[in-house]
C-alpha atoms as a PDB file:
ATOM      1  CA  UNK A   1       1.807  -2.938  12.973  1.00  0.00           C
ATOM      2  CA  UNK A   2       1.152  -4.085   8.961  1.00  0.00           C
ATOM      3  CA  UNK A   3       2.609  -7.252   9.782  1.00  0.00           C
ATOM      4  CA  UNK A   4       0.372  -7.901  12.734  1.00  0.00           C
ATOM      5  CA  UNK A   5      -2.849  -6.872  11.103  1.00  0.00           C
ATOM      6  CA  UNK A   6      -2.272  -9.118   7.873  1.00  0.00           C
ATOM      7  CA  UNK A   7      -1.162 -11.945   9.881  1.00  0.00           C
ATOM      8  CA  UNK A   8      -4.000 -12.072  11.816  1.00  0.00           C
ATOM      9  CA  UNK A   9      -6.108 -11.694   9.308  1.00  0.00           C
ATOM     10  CA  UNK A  10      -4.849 -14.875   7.612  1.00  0.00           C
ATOM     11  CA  UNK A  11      -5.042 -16.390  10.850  1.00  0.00           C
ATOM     12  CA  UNK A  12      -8.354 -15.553  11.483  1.00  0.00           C
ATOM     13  CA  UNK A  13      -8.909 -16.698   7.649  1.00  0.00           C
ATOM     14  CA  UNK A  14      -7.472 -20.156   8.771  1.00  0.00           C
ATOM     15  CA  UNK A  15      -9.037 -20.720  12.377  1.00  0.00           C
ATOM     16  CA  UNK A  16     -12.778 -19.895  10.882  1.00  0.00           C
ATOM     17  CA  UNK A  17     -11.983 -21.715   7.787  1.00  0.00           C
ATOM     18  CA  UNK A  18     -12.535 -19.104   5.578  1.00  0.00           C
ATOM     19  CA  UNK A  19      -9.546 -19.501   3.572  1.00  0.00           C
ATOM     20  CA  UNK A  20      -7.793 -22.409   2.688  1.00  0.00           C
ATOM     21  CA  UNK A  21      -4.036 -21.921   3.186  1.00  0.00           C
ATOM     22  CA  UNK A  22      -1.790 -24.883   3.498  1.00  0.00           C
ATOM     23  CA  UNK A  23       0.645 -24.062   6.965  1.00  0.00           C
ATOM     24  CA  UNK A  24       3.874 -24.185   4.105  1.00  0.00           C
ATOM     25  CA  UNK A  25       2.150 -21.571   2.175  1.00  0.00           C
ATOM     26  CA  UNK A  26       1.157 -19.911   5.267  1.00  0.00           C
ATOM     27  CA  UNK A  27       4.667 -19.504   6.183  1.00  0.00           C
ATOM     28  CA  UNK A  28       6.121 -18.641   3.270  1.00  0.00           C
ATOM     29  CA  UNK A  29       3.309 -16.010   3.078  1.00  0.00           C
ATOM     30  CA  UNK A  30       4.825 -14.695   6.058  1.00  0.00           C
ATOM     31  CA  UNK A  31       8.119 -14.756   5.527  1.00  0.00           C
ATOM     32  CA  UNK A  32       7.561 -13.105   2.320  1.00  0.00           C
ATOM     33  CA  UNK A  33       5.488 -10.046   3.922  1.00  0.00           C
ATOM     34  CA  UNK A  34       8.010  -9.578   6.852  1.00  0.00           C
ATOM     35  CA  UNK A  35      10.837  -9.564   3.863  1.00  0.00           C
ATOM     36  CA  UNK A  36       8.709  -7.292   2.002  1.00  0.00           C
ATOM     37  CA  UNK A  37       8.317  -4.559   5.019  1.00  0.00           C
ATOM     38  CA  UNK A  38      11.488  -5.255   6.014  1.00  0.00           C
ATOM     39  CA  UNK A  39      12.795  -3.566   2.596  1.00  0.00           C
ATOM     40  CA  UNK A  40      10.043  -1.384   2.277  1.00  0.00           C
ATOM     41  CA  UNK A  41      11.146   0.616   5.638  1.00  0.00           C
ATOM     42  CA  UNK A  42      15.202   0.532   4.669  1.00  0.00           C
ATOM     43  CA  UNK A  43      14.309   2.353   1.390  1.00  0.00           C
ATOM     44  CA  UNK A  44      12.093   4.929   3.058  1.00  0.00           C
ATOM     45  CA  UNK A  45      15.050   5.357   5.495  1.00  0.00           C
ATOM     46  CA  UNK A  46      17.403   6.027   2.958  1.00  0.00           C
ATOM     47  CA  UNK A  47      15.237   8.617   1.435  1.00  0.00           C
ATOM     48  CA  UNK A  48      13.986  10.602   4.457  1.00  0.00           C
ATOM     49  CA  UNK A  49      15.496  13.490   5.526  1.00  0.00           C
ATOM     50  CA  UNK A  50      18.154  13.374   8.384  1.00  0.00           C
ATOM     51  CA  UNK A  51      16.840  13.580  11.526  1.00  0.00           C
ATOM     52  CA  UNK A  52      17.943  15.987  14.333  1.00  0.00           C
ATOM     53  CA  UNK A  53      20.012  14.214  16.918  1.00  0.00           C
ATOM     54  CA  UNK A  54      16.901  14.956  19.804  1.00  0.00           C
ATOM     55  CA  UNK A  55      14.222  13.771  17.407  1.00  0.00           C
ATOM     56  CA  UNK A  56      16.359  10.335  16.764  1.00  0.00           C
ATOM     57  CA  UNK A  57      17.301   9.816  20.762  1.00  0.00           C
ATOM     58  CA  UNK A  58      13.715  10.335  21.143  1.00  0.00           C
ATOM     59  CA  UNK A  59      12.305   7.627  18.352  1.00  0.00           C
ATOM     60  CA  UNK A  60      15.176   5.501  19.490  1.00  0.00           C
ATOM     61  CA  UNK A  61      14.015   5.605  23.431  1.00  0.00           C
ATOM     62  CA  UNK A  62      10.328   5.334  22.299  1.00  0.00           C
ATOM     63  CA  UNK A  63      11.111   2.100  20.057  1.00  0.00           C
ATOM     64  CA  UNK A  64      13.395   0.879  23.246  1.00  0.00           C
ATOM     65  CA  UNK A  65      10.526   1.279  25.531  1.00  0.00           C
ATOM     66  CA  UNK A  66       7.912  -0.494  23.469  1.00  0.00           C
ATOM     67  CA  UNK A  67       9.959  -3.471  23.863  1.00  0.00           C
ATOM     68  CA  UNK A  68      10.815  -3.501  27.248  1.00  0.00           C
ATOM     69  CA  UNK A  69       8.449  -5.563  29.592  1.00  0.00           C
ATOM     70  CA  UNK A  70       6.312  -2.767  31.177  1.00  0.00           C
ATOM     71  CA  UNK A  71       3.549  -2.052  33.866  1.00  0.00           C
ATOM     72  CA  UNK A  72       0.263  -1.102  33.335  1.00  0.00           C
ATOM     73  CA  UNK A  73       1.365   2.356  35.020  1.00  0.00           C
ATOM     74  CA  UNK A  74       4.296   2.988  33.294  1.00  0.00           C
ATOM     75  CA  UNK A  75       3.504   5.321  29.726  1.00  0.00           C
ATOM     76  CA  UNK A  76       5.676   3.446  26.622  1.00  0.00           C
ATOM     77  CA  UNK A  77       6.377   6.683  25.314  1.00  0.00           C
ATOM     78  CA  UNK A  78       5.196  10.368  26.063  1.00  0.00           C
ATOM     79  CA  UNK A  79       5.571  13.705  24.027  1.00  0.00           C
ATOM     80  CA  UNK A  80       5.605  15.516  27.332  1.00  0.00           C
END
């Protein structure tokens, strides 16, 4: 969600002209940020607390489903 936000703000920086970003500096801009979360999230893993089995499965099948192609019926993921 980060990642997404920030990237389209530089995006939207670049399209309107805004910002002047040359595309290499763009990218490594990019590449740095999705390194950055990337690390960010493994050391907040290590430090939580262990999870219950049933709240993992259910992160787990909530992360599967939000990447699976899906209808405008079918509910990504539901507490119910």
């Amino acid at each position: 969600m980060k990642l997404m936000l920030l990237s389209d703000i530089a995006f939207a920086g670049m399209t309107e002209r805004t910002m002047a970003i040359a595309p290499d500096i763009m990218v490594r801009l990019l590449v740095e940020l999705c390194r950055f979360l990337t690390e960010a999230a493994d050391v907040a893993r290590e430090i939580a607390p262990m999870r219950p089995p049933a709240v993992a499965a259910f992160d787990l099948a909530c992360a599967n489903a939000a990447l699976a192609p899906t209808s405008a019926t079918t509910p990504i993921c539901s507490t119910s």
